[in-house]
PDB file of N, CA and C in Angstrom:
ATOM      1  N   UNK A   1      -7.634  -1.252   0.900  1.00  0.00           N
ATOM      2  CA  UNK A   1      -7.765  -1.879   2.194  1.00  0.00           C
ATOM      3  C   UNK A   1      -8.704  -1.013   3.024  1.00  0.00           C
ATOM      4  N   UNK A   2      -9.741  -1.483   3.835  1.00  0.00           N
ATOM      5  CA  UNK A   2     -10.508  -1.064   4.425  1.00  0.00           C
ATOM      6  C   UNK A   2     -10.089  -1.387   5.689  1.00  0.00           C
ATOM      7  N   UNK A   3     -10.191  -0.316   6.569  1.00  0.00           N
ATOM      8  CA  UNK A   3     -11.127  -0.464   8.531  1.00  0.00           C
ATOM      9  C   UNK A   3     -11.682  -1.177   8.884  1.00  0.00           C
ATOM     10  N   UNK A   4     -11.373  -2.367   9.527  1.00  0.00           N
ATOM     11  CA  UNK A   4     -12.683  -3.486   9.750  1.00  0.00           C
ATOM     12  C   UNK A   4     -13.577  -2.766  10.325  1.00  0.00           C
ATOM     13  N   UNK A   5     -13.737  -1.759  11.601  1.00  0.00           N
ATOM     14  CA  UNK A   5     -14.753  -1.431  12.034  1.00  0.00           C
ATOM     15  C   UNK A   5     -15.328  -0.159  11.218  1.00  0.00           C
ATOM     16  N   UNK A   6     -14.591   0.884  10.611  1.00  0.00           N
ATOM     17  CA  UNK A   6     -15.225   1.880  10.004  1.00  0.00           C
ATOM     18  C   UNK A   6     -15.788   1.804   8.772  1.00  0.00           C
ATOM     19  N   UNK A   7     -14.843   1.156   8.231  1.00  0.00           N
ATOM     20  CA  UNK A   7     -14.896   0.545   6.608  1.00  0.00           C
ATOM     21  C   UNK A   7     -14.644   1.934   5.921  1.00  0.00           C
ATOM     22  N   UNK A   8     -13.632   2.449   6.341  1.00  0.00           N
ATOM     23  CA  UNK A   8     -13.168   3.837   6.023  1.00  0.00           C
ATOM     24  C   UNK A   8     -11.438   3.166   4.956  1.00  0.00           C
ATOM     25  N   UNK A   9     -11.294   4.061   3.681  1.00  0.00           N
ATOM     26  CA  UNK A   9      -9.879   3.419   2.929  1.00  0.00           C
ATOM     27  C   UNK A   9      -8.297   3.736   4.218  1.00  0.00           C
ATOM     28  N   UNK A  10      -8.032   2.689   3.847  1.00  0.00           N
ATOM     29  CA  UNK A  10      -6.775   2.901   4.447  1.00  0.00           C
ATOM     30  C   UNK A  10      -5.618   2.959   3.645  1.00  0.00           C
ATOM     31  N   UNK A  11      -5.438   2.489   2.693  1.00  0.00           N
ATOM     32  CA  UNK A  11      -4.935   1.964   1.484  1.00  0.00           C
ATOM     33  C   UNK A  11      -5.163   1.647   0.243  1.00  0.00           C
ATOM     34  N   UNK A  12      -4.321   1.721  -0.889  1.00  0.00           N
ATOM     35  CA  UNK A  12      -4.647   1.858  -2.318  1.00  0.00           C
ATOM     36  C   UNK A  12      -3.512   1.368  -2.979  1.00  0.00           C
ATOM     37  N   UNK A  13      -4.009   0.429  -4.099  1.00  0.00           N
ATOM     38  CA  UNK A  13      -2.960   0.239  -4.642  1.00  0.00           C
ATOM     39  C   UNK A  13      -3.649  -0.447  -5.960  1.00  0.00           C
ATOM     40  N   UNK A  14      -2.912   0.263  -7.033  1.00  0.00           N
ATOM     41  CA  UNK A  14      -3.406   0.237  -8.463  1.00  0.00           C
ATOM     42  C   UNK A  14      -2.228  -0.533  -9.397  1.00  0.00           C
ATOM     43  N   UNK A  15      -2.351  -1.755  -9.840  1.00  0.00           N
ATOM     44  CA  UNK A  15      -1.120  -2.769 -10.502  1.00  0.00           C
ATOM     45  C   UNK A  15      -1.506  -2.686 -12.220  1.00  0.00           C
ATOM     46  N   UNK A  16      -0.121  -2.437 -12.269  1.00  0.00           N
ATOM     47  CA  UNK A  16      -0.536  -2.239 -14.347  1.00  0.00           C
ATOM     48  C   UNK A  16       0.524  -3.255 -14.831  1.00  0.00           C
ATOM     49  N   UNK A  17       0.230  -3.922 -15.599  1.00  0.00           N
ATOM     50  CA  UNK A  17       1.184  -4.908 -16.425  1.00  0.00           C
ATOM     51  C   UNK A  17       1.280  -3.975 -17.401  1.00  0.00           C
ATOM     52  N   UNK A  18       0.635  -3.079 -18.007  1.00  0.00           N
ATOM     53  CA  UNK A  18       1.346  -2.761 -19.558  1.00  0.00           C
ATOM     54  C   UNK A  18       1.189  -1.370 -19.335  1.00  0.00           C
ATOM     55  N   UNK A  19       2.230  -0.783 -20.343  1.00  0.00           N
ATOM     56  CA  UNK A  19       2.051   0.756 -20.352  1.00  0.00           C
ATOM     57  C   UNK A  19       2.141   1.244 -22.005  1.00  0.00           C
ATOM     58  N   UNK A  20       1.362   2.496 -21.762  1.00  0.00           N
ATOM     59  CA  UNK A  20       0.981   2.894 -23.684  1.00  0.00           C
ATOM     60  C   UNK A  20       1.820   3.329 -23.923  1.00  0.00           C
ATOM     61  N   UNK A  21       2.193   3.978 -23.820  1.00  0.00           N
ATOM     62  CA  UNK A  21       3.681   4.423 -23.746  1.00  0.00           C
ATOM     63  C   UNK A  21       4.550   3.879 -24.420  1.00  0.00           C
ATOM     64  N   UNK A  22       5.216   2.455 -23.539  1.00  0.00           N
ATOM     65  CA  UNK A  22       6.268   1.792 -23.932  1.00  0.00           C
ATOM     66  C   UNK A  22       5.479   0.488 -24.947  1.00  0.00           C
ATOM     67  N   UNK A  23       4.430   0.588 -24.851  1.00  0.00           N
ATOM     68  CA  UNK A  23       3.666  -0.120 -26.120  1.00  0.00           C
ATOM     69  C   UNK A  23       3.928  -0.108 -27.146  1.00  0.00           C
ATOM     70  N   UNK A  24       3.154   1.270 -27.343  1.00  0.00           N
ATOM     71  CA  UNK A  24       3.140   2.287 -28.767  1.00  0.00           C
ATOM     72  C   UNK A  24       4.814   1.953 -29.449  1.00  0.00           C
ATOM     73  N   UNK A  25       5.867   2.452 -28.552  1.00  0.00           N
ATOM     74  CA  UNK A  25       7.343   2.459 -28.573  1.00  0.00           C
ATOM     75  C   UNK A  25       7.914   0.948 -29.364  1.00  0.00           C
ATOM     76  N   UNK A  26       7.232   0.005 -28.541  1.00  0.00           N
ATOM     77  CA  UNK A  26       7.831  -1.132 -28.750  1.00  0.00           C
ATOM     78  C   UNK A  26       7.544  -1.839 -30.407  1.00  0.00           C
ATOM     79  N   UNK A  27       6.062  -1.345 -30.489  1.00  0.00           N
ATOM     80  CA  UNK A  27       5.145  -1.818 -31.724  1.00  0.00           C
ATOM     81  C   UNK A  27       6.386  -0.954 -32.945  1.00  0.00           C
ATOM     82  N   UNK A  28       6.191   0.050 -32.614  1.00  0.00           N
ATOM     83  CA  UNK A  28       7.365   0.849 -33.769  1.00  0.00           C
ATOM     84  C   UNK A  28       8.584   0.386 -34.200  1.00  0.00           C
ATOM     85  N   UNK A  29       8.982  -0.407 -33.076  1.00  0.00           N
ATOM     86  CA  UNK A  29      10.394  -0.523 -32.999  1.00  0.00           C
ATOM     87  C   UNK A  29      11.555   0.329 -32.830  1.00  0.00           C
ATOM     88  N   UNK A  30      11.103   1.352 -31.910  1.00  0.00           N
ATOM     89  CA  UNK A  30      11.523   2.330 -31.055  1.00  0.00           C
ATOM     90  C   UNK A  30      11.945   2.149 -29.541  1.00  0.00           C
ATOM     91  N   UNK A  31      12.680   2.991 -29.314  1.00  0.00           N
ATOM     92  CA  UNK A  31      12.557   3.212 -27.338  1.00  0.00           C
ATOM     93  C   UNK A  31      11.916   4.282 -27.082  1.00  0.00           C
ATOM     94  N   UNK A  32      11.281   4.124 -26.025  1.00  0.00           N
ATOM     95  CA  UNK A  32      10.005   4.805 -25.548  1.00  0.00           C
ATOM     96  C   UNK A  32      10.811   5.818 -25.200  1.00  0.00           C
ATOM     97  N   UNK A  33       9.882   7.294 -25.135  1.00  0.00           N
ATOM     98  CA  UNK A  33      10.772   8.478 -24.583  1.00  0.00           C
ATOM     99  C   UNK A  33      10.288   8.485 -23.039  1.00  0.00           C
ATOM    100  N   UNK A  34      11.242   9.506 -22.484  1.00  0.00           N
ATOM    101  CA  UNK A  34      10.923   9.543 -21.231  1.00  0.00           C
ATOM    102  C   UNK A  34      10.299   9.896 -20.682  1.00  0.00           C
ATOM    103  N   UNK A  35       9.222   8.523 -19.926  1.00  0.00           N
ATOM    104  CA  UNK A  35       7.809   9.307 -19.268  1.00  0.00           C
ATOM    105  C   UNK A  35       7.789   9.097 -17.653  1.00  0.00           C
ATOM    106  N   UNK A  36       6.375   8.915 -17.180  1.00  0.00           N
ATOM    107  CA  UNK A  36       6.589   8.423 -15.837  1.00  0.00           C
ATOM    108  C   UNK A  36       5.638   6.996 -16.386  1.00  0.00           C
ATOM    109  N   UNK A  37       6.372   5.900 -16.499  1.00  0.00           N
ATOM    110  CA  UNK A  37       6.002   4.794 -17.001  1.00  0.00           C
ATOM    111  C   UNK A  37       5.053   4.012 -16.131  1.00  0.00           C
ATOM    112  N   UNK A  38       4.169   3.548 -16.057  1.00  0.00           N
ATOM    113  CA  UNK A  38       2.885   3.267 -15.449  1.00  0.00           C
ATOM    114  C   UNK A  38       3.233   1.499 -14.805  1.00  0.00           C
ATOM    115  N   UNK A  39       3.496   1.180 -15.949  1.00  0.00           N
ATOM    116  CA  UNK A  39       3.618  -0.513 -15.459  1.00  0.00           C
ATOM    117  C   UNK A  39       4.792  -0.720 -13.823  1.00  0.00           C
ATOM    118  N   UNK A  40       3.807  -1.612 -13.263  1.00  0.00           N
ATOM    119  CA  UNK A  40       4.742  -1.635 -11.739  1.00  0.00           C
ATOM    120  C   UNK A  40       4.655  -3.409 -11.557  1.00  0.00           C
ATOM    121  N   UNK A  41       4.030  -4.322 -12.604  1.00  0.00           N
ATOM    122  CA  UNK A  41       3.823  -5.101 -12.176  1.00  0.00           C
ATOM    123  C   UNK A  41       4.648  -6.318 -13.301  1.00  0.00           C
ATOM    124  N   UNK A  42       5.329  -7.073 -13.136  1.00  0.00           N
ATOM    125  CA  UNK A  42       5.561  -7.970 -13.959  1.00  0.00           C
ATOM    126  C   UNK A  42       4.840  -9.577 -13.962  1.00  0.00           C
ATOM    127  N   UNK A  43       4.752  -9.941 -13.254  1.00  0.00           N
ATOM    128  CA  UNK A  43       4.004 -11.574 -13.157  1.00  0.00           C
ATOM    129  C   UNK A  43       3.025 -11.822 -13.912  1.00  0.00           C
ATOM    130  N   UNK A  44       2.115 -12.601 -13.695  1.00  0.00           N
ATOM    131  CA  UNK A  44       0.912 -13.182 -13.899  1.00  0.00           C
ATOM    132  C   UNK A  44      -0.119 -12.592 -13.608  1.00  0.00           C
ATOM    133  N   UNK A  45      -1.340 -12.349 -14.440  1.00  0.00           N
ATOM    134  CA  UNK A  45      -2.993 -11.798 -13.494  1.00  0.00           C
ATOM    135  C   UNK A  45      -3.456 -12.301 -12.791  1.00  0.00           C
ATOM    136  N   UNK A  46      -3.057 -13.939 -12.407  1.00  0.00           N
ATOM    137  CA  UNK A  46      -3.309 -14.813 -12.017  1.00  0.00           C
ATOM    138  C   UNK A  46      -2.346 -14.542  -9.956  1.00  0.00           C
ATOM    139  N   UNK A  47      -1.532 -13.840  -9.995  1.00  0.00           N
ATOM    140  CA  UNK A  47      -0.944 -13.615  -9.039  1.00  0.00           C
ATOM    141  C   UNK A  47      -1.154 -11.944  -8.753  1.00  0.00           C
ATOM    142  N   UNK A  48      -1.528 -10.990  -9.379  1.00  0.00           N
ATOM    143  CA  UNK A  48      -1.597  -9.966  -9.486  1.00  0.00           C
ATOM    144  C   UNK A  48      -1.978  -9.358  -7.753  1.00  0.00           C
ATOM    145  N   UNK A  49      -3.470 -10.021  -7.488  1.00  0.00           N
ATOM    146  CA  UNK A  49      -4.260  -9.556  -6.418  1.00  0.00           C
ATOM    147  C   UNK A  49      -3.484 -10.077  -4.899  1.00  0.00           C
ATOM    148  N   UNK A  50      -2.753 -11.260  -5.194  1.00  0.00           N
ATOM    149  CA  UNK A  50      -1.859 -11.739  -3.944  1.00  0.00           C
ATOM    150  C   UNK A  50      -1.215 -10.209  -3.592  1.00  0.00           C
ATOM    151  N   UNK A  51       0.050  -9.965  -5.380  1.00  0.00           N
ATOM    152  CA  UNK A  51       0.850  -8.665  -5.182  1.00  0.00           C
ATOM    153  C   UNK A  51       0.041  -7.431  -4.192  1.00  0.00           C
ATOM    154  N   UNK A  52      -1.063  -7.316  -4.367  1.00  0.00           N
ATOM    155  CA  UNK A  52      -1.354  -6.110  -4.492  1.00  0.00           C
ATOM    156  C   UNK A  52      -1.597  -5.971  -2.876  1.00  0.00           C
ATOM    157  N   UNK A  53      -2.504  -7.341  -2.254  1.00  0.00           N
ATOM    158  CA  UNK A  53      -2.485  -7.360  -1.037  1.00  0.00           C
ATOM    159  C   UNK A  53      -1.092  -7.446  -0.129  1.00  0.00           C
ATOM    160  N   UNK A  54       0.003  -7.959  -0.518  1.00  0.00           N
ATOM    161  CA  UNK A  54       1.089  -7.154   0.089  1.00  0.00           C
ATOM    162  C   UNK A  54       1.660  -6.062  -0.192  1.00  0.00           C
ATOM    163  N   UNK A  55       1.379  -5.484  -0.888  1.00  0.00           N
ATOM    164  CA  UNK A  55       1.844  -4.049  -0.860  1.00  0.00           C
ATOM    165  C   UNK A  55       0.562  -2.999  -0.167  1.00  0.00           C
ATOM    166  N   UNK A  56      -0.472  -3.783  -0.321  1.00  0.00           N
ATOM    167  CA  UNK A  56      -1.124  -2.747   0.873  1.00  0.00           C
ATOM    168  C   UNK A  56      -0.876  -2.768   2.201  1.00  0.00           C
ATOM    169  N   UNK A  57      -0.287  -4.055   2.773  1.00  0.00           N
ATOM    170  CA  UNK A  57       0.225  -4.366   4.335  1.00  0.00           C
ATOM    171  C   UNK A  57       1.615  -3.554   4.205  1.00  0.00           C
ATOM    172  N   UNK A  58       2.181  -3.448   3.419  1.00  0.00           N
ATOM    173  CA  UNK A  58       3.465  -2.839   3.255  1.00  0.00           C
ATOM    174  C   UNK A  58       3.030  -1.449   3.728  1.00  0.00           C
ATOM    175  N   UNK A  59       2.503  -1.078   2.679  1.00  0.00           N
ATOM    176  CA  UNK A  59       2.076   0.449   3.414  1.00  0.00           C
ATOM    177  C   UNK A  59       1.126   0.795   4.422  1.00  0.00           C
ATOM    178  N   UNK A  60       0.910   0.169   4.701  1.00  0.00           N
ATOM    179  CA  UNK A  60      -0.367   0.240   6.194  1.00  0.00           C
ATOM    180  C   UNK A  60       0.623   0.278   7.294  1.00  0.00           C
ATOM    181  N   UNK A  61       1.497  -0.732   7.274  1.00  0.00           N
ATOM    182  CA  UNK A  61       2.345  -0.938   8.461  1.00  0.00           C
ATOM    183  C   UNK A  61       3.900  -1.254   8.464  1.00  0.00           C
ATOM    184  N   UNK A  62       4.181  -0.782   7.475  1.00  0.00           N
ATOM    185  CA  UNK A  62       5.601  -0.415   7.329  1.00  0.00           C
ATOM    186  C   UNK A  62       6.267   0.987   7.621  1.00  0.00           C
ATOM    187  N   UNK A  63       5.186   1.594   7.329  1.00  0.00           N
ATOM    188  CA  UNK A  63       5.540   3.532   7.359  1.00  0.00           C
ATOM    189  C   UNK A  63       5.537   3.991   8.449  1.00  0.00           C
ATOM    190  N   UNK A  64       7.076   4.920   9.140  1.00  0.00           N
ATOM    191  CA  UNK A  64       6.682   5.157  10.024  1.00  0.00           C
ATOM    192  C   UNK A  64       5.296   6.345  10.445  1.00  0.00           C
ATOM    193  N   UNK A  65       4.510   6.098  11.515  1.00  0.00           N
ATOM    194  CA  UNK A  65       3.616   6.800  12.087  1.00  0.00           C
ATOM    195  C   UNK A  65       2.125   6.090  11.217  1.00  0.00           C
ATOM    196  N   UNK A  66       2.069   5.506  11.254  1.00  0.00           N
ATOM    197  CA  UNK A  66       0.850   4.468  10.129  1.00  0.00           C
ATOM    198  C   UNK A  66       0.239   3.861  11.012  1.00  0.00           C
ATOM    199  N   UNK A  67       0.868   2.920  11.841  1.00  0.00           N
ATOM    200  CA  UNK A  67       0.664   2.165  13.021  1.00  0.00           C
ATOM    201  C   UNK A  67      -0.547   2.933  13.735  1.00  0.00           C
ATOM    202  N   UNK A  68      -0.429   4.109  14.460  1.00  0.00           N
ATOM    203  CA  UNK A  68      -0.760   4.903  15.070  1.00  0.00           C
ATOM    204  C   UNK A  68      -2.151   5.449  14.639  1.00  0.00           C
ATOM    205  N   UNK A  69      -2.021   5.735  13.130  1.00  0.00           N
ATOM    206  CA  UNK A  69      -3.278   6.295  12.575  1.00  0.00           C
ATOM    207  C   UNK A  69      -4.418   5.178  12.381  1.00  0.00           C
ATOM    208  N   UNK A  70      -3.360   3.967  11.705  1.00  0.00           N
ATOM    209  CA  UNK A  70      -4.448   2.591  11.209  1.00  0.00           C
ATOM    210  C   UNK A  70      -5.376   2.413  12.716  1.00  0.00           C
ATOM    211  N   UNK A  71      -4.322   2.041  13.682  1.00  0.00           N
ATOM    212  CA  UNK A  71      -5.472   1.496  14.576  1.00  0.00           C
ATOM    213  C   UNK A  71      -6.330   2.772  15.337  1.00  0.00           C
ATOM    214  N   UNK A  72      -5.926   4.006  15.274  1.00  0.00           N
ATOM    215  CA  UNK A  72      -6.972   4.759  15.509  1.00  0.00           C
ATOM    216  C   UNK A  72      -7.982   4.760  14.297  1.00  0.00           C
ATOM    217  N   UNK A  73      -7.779   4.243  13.407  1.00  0.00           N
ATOM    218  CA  UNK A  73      -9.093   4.801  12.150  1.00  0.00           C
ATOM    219  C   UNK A  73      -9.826   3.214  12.696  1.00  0.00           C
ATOM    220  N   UNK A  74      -9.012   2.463  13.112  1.00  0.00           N
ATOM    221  CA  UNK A  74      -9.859   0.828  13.645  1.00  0.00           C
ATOM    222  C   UNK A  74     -10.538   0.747  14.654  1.00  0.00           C
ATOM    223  N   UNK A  75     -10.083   1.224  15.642  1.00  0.00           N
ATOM    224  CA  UNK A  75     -10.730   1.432  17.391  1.00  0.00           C
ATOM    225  C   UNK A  75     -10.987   2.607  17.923  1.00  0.00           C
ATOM    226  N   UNK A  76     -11.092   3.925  17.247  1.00  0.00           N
ATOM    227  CA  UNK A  76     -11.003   4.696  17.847  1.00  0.00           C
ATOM    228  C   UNK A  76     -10.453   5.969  18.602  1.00  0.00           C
ATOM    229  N   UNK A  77     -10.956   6.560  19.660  1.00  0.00           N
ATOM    230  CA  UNK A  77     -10.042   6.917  20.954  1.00  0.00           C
ATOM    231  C   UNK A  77      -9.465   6.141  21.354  1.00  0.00           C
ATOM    232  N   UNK A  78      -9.827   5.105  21.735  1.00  0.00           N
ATOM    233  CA  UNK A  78      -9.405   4.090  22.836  1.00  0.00           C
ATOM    234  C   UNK A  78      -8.084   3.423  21.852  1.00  0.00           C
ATOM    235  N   UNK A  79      -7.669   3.402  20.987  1.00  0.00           N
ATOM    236  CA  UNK A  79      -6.266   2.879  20.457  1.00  0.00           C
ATOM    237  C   UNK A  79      -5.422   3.766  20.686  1.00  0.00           C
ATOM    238  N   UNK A  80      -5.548   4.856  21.084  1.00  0.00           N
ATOM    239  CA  UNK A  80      -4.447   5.474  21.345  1.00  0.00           C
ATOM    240  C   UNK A  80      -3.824   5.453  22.476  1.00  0.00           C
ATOM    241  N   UNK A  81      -5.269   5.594  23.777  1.00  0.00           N
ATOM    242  CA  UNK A  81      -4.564   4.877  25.290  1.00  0.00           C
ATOM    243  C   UNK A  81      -4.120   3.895  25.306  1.00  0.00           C
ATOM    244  N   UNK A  82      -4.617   2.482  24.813  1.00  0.00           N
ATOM    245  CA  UNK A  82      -3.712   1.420  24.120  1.00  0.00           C
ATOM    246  C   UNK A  82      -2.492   2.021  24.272  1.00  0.00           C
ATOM    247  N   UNK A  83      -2.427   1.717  22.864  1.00  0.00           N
ATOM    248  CA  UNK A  83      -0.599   2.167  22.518  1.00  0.00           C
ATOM    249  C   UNK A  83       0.006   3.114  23.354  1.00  0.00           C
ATOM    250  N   UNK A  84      -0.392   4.313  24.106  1.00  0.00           N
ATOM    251  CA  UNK A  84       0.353   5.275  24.899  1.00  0.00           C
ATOM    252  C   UNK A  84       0.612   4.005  26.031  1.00  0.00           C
ATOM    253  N   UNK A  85      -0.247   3.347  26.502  1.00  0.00           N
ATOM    254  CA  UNK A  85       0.406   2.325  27.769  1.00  0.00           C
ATOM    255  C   UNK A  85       1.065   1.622  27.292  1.00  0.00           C
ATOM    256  N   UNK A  86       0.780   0.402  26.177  1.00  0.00           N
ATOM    257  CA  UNK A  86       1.869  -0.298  25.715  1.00  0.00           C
ATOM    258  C   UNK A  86       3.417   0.521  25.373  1.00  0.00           C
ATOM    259  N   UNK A  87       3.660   1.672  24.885  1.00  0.00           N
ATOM    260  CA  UNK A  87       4.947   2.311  25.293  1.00  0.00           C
ATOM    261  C   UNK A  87       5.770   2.731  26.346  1.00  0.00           C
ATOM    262  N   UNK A  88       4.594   3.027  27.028  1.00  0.00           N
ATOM    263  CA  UNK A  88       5.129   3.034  28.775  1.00  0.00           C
ATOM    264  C   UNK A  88       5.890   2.130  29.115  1.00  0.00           C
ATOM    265  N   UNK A  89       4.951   1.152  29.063  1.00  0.00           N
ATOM    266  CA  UNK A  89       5.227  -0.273  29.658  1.00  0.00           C
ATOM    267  C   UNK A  89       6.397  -1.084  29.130  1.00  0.00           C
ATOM    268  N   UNK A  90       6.852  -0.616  27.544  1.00  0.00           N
ATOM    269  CA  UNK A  90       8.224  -1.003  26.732  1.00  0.00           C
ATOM    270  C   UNK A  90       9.565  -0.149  27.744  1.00  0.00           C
ATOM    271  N   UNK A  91       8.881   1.317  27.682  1.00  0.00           N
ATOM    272  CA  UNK A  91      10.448   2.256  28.046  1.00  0.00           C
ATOM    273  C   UNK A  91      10.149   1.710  29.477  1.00  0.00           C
ATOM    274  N   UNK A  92       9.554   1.530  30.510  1.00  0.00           N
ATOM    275  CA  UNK A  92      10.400   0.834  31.818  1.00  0.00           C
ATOM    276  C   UNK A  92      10.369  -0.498  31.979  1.00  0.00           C
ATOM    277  N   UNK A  93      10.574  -1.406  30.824  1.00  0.00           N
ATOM    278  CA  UNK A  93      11.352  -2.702  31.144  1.00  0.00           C
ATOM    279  C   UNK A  93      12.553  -2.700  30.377  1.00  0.00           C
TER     280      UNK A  93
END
């Protein structure tokens, strides 16, 4: 995911349907030993890139303190006076 205005990364996210690992394992007719197993994705390739674009909104703006950085890497200085007034303006109503 990119910065609309900087075009700086904001986000990353890499989807694997298969892992060598539990491949290799399966072809044998074995259970795979214990790795850090790669595959995160089960569906379709055909749905893959939908997945992937919500899990980059997931982490862009789910985490706390993300908010804060995204739209400063988007607008600037000026997103931060933003948001410092929009909090103001929350804690006295």
């Amino acid at each position: 995911m990119l910065g609309a205005r900087i075009q700086s990364i904001l986000a990353c996210v890499i989807c694997y349907k298969l892992c060598g690992t539990c491949n290799s394992a399966k072809k044998e007719g074995r259970e795979p030993e214990i790795h850090s197993c790669l595959k995160n994705y089960d569906g379709s390739s055909k749905g893959m890139e939908a997945h992937a674009a919500l899990e980059l909104v997931k982490q862009v703006y789910c985490k706390e303190g993300v908010i804060k950085q995204t739209m400063q890497a988007l607008f600037g200085h000026r997103s931060l006076l933003l948001l410092e007034s929009l909090e103001h303006i929350s804690a006295t109503q």
